[in-house]
C-alpha atoms as a PDB file:
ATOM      1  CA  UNK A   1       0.000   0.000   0.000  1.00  0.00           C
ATOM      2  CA  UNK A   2       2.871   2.447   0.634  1.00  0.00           C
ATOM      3  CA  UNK A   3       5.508   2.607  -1.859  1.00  0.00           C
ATOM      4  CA  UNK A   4       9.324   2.353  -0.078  1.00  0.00           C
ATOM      5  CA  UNK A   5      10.617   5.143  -2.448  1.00  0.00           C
ATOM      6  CA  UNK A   6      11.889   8.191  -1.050  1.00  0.00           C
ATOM      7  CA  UNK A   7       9.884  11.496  -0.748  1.00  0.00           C
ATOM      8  CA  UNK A   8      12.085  13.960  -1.979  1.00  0.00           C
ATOM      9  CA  UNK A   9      14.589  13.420  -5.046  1.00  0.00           C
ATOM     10  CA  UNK A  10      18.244  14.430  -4.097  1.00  0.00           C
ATOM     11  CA  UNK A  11      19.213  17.883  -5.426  1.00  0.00           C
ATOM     12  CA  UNK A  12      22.093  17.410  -8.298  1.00  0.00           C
ATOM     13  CA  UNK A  13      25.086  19.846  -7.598  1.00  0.00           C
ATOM     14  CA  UNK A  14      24.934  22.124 -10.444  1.00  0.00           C
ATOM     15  CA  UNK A  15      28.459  23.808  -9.926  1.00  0.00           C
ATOM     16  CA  UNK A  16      27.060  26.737  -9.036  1.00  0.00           C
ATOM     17  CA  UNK A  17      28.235  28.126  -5.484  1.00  0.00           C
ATOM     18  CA  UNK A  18      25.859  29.201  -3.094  1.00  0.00           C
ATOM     19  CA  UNK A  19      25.196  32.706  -1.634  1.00  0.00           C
ATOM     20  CA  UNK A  20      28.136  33.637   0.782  1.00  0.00           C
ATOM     21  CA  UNK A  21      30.155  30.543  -0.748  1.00  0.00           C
ATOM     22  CA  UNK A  22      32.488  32.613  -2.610  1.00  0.00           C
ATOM     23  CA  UNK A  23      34.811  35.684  -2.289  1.00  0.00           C
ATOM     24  CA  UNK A  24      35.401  37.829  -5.694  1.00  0.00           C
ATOM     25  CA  UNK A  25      38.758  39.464  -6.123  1.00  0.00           C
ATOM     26  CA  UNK A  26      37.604  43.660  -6.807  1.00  0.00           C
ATOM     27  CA  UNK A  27      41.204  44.822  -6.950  1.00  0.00           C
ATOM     28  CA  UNK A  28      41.758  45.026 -10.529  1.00  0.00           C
ATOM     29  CA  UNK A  29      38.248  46.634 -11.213  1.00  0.00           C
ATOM     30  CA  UNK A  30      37.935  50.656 -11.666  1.00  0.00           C
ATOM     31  CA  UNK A  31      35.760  51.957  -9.068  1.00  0.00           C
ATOM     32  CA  UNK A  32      32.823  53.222 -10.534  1.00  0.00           C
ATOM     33  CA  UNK A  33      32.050  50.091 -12.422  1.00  0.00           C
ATOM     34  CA  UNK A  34      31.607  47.990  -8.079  1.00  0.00           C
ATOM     35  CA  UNK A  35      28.158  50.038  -7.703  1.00  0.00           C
ATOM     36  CA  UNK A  36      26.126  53.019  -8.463  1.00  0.00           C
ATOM     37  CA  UNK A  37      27.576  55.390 -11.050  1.00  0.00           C
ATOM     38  CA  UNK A  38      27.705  58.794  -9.658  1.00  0.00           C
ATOM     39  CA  UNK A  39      27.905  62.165 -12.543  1.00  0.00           C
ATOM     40  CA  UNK A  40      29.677  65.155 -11.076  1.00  0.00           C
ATOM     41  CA  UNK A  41      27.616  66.884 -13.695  1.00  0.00           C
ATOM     42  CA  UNK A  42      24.549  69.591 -12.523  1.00  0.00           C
ATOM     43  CA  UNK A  43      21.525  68.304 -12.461  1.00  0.00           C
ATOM     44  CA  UNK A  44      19.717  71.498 -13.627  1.00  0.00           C
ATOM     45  CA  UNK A  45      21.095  73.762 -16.617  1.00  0.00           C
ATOM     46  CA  UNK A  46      20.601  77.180 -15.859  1.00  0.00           C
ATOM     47  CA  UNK A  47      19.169  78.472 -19.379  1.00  0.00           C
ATOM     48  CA  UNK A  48      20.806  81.173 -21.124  1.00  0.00           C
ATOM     49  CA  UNK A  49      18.633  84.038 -22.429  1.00  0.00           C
ATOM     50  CA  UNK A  50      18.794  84.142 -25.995  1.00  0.00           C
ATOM     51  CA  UNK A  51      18.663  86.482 -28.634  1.00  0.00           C
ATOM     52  CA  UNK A  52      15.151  85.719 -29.942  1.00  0.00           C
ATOM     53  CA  UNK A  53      12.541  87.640 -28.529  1.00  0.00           C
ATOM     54  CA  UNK A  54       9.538  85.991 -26.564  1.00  0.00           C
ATOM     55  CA  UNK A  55       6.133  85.957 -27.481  1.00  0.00           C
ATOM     56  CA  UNK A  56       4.476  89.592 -27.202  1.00  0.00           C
ATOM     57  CA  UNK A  57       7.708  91.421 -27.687  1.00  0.00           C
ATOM     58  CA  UNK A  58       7.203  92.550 -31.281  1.00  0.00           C
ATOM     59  CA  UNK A  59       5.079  94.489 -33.173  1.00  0.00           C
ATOM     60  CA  UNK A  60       3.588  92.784 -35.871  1.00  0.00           C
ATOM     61  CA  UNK A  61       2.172  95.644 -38.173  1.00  0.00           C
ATOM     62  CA  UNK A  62       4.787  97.165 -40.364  1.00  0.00           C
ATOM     63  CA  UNK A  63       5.387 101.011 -40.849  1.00  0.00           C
ATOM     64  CA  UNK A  64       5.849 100.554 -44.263  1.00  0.00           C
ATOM     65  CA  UNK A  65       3.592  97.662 -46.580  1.00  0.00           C
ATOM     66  CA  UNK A  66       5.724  95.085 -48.491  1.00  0.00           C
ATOM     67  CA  UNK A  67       4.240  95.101 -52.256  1.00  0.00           C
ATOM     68  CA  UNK A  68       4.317  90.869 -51.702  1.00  0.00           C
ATOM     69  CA  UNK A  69       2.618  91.025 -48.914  1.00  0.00           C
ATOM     70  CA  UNK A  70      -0.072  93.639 -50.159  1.00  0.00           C
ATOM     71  CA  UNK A  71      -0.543  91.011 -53.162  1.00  0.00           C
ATOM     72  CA  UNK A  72      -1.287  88.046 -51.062  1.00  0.00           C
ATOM     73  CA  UNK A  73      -3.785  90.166 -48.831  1.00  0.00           C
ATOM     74  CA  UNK A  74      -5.232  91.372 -52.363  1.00  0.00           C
ATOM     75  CA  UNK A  75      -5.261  87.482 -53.109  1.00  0.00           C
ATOM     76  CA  UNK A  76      -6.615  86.685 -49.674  1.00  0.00           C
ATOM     77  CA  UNK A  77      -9.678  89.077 -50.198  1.00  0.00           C
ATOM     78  CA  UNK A  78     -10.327  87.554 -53.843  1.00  0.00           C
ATOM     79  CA  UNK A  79     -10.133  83.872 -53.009  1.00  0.00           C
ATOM     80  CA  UNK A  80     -12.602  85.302 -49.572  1.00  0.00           C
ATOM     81  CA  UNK A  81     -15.101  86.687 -52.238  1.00  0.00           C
ATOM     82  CA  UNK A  82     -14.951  83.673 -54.189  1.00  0.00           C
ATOM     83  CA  UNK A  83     -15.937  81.638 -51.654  1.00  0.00           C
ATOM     84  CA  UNK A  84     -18.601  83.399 -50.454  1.00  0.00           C
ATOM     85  CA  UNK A  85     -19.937  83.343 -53.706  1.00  0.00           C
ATOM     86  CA  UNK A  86     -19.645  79.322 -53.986  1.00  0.00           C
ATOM     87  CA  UNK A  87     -20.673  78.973 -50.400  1.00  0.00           C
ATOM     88  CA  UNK A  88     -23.999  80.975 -51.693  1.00  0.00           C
ATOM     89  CA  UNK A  89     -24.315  78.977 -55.017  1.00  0.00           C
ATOM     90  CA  UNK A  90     -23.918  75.908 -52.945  1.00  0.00           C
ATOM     91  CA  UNK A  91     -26.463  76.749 -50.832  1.00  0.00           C
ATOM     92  CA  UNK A  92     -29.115  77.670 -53.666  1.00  0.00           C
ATOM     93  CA  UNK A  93     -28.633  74.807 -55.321  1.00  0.00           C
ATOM     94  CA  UNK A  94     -29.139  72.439 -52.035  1.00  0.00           C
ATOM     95  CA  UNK A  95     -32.061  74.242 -51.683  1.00  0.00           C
ATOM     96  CA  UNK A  96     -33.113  73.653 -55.639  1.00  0.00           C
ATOM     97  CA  UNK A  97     -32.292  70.095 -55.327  1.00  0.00           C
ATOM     98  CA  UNK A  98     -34.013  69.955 -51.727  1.00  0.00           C
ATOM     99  CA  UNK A  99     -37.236  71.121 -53.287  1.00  0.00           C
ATOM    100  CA  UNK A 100     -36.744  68.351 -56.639  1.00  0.00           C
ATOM    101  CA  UNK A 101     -36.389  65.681 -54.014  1.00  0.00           C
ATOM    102  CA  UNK A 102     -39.289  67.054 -52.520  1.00  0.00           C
ATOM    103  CA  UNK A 103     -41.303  67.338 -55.646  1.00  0.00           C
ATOM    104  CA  UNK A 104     -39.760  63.577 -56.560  1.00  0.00           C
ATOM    105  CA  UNK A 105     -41.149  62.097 -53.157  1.00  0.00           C
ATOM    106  CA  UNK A 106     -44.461  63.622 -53.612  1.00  0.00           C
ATOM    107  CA  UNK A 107     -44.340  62.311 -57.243  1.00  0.00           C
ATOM    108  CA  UNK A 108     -43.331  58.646 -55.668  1.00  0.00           C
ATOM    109  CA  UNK A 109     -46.228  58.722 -53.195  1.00  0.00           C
ATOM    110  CA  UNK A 110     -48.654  60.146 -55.869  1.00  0.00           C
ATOM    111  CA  UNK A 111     -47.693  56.629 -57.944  1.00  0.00           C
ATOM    112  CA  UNK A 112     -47.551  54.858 -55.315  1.00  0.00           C
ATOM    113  CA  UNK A 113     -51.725  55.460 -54.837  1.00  0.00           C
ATOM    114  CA  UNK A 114     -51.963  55.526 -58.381  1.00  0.00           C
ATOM    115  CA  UNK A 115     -50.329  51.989 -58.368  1.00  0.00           C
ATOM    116  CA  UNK A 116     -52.452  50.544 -55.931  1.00  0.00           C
ATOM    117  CA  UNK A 117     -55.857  52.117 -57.185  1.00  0.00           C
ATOM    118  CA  UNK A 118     -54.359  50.538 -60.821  1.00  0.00           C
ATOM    119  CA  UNK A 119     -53.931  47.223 -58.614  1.00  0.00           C
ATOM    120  CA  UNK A 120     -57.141  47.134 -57.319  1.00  0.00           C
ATOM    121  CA  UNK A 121     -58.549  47.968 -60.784  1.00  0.00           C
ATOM    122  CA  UNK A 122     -57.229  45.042 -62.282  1.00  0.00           C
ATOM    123  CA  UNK A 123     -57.970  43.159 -59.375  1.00  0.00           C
ATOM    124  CA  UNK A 124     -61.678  44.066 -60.209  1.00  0.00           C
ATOM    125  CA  UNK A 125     -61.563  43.692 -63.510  1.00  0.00           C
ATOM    126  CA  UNK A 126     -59.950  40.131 -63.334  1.00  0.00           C
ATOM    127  CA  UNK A 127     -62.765  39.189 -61.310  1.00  0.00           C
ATOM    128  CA  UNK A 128     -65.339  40.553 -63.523  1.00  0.00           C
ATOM    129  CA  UNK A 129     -63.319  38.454 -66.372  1.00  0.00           C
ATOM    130  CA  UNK A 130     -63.641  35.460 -64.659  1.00  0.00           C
ATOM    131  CA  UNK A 131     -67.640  36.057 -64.100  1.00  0.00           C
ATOM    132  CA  UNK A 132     -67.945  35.964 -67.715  1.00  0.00           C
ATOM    133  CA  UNK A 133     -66.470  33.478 -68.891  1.00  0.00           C
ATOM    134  CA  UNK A 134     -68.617  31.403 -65.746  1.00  0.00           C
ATOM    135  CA  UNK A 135     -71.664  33.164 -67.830  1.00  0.00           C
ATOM    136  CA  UNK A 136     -69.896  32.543 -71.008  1.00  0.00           C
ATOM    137  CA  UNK A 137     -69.530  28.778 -70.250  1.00  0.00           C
ATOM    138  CA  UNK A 138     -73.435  28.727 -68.979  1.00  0.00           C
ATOM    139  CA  UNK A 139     -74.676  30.632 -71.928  1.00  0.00           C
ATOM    140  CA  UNK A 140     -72.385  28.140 -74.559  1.00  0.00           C
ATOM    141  CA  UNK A 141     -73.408  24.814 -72.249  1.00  0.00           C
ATOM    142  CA  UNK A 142     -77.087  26.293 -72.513  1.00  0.00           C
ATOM    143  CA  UNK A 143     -76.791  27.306 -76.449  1.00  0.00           C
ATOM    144  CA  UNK A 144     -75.494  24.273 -76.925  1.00  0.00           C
ATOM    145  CA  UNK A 145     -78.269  22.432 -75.073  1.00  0.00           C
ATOM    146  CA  UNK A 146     -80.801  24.537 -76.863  1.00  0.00           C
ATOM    147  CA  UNK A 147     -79.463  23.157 -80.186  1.00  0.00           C
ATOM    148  CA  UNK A 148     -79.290  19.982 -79.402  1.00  0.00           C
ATOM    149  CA  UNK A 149     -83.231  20.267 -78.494  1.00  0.00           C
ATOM    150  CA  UNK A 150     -83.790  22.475 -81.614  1.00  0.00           C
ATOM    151  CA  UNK A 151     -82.483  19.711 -83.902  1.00  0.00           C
ATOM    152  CA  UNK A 152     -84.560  17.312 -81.655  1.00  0.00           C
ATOM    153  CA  UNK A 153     -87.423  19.477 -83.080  1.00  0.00           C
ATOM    154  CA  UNK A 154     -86.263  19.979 -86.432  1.00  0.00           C
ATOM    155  CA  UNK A 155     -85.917  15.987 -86.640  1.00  0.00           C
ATOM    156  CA  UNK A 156     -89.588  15.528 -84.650  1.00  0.00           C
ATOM    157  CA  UNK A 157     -91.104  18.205 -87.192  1.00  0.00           C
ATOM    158  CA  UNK A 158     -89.774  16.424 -89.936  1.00  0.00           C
ATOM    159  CA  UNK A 159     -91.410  12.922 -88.538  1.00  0.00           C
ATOM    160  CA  UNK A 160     -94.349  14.826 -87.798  1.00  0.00           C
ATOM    161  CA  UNK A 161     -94.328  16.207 -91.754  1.00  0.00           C
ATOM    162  CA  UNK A 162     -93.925  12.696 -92.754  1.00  0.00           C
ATOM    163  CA  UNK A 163     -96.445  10.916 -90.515  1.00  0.00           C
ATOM    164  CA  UNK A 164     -98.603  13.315 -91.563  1.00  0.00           C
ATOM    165  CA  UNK A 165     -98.463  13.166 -95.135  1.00  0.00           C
ATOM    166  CA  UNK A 166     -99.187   9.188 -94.490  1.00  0.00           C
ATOM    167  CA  UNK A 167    -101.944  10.228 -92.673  1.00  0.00           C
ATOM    168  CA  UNK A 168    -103.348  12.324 -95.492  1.00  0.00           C
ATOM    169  CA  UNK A 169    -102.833   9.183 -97.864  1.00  0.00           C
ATOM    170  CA  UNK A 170    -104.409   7.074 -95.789  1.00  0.00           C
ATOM    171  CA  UNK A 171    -107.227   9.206 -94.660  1.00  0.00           C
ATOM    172  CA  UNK A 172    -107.728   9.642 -99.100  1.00  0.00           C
ATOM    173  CA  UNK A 173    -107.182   5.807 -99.109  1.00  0.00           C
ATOM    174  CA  UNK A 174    -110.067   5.154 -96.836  1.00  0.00           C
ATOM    175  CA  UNK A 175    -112.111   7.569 -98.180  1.00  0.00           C
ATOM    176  CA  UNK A 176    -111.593   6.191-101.108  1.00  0.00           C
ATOM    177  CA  UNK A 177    -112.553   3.240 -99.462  1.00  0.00           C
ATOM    178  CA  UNK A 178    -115.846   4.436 -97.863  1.00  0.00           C
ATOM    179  CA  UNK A 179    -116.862   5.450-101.109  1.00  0.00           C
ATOM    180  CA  UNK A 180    -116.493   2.113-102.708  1.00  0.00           C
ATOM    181  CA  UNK A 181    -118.022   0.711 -99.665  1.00  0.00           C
ATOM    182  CA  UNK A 182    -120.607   2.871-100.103  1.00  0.00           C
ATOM    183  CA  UNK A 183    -121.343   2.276-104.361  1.00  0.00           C
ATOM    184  CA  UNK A 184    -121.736  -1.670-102.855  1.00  0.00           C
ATOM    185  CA  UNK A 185    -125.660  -2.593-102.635  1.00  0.00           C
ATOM    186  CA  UNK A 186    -126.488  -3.113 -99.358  1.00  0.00           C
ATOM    187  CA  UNK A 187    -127.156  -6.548 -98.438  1.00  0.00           C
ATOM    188  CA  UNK A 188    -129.618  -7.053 -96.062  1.00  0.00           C
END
């Protein structure tokens, strides 16, 4: 139940000394290389005013105007004026195409209606299509029933014709018959 093997596995010796094991020979190392390196330098530059004057010190309009720089002002005001002028255009034609889109979505919803009163036209009128051709298929079944009852006729009146052209012959056969009955003495 217990295993006979040791608890703890032997540390291996490495080679590598332990702390306090081992004295290092400093003599023929230069001194500031043992520990902290310490400059003999100041910490804190003191700043030495220079020639360029601070901010505030000068005076930026000139006594006299440099033709360049009158140009570029000139320049300045002409490119100001020309954007002020696009700026304007810009905003007249937003306002042009504002009032198209405006006019376009009122167009949209006016087809929109249109398209569904169009809709529910057909929708009607596909409904009334398929009520006649119902009637259209009653009316042809009918016709066609009508004809067949009109021939039916047409054939019975042209029995009837017959029959009754038979019936002429024989009603002139037996009156010829009565009369020839008739010239016979009677025998009591």
């Amino acid at each position: 139940m217990f295993s006979k093997a040791a608890r703890f596995v032997p540390d291996k010796d490495n080679g590598v000394p332990g702390p306090g094991a081992y004295n290092p020979n400093t003599e023929y190392l230069e001194p500031n290389k043992l520990g902290a390196v310490v400059d003999k330098a100041d910490r804190f530059k003191k700043v030495k005013p220079s020639d360029i004057p601070g901010p505030g010190t000068y005076n930026t309009t000139r006594s006299t105007q440099d033709p360049a720089l009158t140009s570029l002002k000139q320049q300045l005001r002409t490119l100001q004026a020309q954007l002020t002028r696009l700026e304007k255009d810009r905003a007249r034609d937003a306002e042009q195409y504002e009032s198209k889109i405006a006019q376009a979505e009122l167009r949209a919803q006016e087809l929109v209606k249109e398209k569904s009163v169009l809709q529910s036209e057909a929708a009607i009128a596909d409904k009334e299509r398929r009520a006649a051709t119902q009637r259209e298929a009653t009316l042809r079944a009918a016709m066609e029933k009508s004809e067949a009852a009109l021939k039916n006729l047409n054939d019975k009146g042209s029995k009837l014709g017959s029959l009754q052209r038979k019936l002429e012959d024989l009603e002139k056969v037996h009156a010829e018959g009565k009369k020839r009955v008739r010239s016979f003495p009677h025998v009591p």
